[in-house]
N, C-alpha and C. Protein backbone atom coordinates (compact mmCIF):
# COMPACT_ATOMS: atom_id res chain seq x y z
N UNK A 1 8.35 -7.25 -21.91
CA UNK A 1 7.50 -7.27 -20.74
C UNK A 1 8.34 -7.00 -19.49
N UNK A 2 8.26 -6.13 -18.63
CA UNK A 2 8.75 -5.97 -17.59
C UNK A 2 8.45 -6.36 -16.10
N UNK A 3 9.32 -6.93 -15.47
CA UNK A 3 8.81 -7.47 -13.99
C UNK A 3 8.10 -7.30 -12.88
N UNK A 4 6.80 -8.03 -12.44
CA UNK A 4 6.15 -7.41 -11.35
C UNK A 4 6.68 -7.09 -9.87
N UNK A 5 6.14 -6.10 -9.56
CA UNK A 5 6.14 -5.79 -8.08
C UNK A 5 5.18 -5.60 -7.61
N UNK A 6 5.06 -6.00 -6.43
CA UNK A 6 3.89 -5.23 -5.51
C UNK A 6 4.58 -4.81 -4.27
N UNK A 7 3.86 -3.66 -3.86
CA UNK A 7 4.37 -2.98 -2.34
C UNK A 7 2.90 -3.56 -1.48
N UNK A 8 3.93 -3.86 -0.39
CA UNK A 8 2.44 -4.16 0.57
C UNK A 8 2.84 -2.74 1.63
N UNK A 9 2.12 -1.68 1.85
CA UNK A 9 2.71 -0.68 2.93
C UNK A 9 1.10 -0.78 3.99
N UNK A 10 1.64 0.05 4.81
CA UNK A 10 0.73 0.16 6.30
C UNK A 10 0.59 1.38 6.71
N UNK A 11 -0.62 1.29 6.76
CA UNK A 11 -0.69 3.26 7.47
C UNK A 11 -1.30 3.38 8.17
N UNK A 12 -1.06 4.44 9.32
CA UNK A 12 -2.01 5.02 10.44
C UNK A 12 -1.67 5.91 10.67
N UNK A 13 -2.73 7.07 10.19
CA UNK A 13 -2.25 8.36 10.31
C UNK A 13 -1.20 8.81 9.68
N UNK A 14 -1.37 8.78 8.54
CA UNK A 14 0.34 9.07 7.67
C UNK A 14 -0.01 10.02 6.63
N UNK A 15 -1.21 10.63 6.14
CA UNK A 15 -1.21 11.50 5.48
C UNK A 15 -0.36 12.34 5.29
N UNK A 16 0.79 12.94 5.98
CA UNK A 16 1.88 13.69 5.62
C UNK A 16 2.67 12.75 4.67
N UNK A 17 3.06 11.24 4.70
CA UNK A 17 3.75 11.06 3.99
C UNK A 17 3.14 10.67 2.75
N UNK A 18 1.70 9.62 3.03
CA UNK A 18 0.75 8.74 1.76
C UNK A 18 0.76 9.33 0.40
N UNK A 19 0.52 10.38 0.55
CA UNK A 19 1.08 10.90 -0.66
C UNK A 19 1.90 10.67 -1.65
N UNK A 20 3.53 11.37 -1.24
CA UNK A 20 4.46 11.47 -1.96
C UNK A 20 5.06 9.78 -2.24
N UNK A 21 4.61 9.13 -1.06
CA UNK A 21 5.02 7.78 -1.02
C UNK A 21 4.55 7.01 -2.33
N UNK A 22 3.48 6.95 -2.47
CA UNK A 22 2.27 6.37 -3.30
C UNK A 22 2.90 7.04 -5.26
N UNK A 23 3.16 8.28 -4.93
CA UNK A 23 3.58 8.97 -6.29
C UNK A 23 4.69 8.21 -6.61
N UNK A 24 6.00 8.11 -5.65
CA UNK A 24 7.37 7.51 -6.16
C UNK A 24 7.07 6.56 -6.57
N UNK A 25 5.86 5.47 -6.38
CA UNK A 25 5.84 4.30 -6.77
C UNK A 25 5.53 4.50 -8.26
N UNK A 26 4.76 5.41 -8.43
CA UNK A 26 4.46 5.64 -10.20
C UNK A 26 5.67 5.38 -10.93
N UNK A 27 6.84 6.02 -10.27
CA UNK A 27 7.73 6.64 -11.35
C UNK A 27 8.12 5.68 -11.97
N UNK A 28 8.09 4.46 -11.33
CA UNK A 28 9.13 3.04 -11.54
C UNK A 28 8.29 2.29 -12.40
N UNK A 29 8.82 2.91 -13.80
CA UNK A 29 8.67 2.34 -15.31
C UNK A 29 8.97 1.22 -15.77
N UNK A 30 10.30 0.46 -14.69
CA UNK A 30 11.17 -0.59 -15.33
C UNK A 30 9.82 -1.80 -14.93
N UNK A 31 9.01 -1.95 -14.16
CA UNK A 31 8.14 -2.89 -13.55
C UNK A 31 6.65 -2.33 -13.72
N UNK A 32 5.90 -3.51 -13.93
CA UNK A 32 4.52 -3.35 -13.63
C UNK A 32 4.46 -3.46 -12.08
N UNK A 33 3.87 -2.69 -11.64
CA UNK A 33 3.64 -1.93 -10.22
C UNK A 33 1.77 -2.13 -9.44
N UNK A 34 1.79 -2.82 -8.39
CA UNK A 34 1.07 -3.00 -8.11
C UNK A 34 0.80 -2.81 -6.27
N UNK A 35 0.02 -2.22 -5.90
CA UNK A 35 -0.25 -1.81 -4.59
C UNK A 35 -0.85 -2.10 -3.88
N UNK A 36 -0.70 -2.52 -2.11
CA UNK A 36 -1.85 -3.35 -1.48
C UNK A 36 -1.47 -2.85 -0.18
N UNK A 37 -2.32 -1.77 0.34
CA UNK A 37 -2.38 -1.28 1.30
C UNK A 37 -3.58 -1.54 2.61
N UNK A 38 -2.65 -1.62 3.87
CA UNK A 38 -3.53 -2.14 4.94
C UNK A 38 -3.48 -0.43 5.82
N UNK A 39 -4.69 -0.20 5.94
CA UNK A 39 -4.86 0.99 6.81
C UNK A 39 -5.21 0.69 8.46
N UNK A 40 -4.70 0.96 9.76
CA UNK A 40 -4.95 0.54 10.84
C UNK A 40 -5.77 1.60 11.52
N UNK A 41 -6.74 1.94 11.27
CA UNK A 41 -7.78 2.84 11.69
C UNK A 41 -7.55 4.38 11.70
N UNK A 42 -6.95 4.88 10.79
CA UNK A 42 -6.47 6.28 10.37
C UNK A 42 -7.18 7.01 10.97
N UNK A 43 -7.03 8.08 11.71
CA UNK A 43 -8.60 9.05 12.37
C UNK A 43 -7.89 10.87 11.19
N UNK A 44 -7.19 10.68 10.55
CA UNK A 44 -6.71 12.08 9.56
C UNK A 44 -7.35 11.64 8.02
N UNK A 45 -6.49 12.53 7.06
CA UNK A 45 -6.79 11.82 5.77
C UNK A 45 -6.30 11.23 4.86
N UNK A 46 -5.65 10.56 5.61
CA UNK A 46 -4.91 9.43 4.41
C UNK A 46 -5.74 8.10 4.20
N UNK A 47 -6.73 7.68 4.75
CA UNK A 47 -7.88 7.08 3.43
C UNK A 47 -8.40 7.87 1.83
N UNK A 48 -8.70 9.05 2.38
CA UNK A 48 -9.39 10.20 1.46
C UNK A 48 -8.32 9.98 0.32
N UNK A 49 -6.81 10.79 0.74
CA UNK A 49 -6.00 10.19 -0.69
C UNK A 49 -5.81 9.64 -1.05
N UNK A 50 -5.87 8.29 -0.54
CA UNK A 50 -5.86 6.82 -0.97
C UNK A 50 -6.94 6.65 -2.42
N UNK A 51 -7.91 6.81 -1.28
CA UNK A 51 -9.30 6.62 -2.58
C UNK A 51 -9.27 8.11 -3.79
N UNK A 52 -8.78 9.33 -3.21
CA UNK A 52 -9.25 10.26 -4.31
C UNK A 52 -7.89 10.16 -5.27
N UNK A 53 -6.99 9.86 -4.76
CA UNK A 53 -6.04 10.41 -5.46
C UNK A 53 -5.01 9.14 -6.30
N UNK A 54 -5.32 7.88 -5.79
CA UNK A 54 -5.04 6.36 -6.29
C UNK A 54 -6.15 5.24 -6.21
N UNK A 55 -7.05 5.54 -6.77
CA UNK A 55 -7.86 4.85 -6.81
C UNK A 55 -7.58 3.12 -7.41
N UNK A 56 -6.42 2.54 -8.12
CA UNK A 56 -5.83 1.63 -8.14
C UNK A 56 -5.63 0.58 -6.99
N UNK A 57 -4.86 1.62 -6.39
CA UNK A 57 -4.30 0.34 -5.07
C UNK A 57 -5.43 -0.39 -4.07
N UNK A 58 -4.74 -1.45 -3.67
CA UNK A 58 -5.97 -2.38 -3.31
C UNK A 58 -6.12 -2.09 -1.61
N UNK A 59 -6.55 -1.57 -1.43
CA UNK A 59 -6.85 -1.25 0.02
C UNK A 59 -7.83 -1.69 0.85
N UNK A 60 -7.40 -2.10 2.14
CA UNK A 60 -7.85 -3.05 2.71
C UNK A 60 -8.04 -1.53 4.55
N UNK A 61 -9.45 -1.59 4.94
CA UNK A 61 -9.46 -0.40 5.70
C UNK A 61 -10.32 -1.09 7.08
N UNK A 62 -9.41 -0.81 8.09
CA UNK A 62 -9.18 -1.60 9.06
C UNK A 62 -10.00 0.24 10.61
N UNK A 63 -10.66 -0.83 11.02
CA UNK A 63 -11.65 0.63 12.06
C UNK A 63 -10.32 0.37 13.26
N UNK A 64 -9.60 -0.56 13.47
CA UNK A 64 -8.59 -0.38 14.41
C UNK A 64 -7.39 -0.42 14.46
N UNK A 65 -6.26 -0.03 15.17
CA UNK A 65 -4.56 -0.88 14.77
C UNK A 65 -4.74 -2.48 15.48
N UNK A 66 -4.33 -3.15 14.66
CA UNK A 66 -4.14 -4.55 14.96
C UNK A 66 -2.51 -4.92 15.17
N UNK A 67 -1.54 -3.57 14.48
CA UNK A 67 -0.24 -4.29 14.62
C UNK A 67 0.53 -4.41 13.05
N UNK A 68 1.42 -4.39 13.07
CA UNK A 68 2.47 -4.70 12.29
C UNK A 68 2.19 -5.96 11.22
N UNK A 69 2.06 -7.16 12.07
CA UNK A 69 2.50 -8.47 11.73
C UNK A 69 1.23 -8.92 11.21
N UNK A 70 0.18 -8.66 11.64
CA UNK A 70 -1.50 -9.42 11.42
C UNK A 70 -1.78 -8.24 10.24
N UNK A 71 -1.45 -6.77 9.86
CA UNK A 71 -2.00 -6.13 8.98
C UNK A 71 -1.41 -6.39 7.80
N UNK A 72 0.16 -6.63 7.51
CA UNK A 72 1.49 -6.67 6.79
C UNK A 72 0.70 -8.32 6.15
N UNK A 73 0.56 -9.08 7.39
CA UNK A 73 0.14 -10.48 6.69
C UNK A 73 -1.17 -10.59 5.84
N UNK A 74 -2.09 -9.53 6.20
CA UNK A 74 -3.09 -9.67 5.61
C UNK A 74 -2.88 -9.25 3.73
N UNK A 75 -2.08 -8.40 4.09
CA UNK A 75 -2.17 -7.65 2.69
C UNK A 75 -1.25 -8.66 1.92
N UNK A 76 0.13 -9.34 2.50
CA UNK A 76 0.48 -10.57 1.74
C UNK A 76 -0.30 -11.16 0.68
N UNK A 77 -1.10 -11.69 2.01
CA UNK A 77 -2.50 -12.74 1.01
C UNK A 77 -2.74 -12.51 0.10
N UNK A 78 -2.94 -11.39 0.02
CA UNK A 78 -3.94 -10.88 -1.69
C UNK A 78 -3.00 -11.04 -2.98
N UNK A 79 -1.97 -10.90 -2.79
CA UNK A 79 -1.18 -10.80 -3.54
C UNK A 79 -0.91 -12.11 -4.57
N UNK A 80 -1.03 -11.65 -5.90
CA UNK A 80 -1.00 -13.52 -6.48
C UNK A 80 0.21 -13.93 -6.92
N UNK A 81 0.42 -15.39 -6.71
CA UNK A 81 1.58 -15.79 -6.72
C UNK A 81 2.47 -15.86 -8.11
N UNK A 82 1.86 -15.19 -9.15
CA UNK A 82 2.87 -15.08 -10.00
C UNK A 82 3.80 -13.59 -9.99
N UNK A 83 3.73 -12.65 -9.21
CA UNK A 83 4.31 -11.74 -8.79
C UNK A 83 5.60 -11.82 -8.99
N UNK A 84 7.04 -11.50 -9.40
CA UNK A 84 7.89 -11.19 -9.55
C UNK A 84 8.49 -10.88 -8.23
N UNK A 85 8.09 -9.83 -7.34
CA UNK A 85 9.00 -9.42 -6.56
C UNK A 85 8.06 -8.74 -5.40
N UNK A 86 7.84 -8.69 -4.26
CA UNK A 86 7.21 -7.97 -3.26
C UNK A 86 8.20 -7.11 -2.10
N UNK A 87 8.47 -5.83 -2.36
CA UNK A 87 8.53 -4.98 -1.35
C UNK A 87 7.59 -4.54 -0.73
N UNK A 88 7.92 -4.53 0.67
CA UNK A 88 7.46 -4.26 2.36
C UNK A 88 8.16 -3.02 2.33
N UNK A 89 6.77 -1.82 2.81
CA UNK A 89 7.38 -0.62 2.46
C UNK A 89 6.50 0.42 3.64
N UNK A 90 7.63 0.85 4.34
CA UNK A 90 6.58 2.08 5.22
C UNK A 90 6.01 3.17 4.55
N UNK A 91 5.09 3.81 5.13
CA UNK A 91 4.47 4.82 4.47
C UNK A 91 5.61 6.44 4.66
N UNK A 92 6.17 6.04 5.53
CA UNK A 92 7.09 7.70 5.36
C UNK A 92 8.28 7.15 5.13
């Protein structure tokens, strides 16, 4: 059995990176991998790939920026406490 992770990342307006970001996380075989993303009112399309293209990750979609600290904390929460390991991860 291999060790959990979860990434908590944050986006606004990041479709250039959401992507490739979201893929590297696949690669990492050694861990069960788990995703919890806070969006701060994106006006591009990085919701769209979120939902079309990872439909997994747990996304949490926010109509405004609230900030760093209140979005980062929110997505904490969700996260259950038998988790292994949590990286805090920008979107680019």
């Amino acid at each position: 059995m291999h060790p959990s992770l979860a990434f908590v990342i944050l986006t606004w307006n990041s479709e250039q990176y959401i992507y490739n970001c979201l893929n590297s996380i696949k690669t990492l075989d050694q861990f069960e991998t788990s995703v919890y993303i806070v969006d701060n009112g994106s006006h591009d399309r990085t919701l769209e790939i979120i939902k079309d293209d990872f439909p997994a990750v747990h996304l949490i979609s926010l109509t405004q920026n609230i900030g760093t600290t209140k979005s980062r904390n929110m997505a904490l929460k969700l996260i259950p406490m038998n988790i292994d390991f949590v990286c805090v991860l920008d979107s680019d």
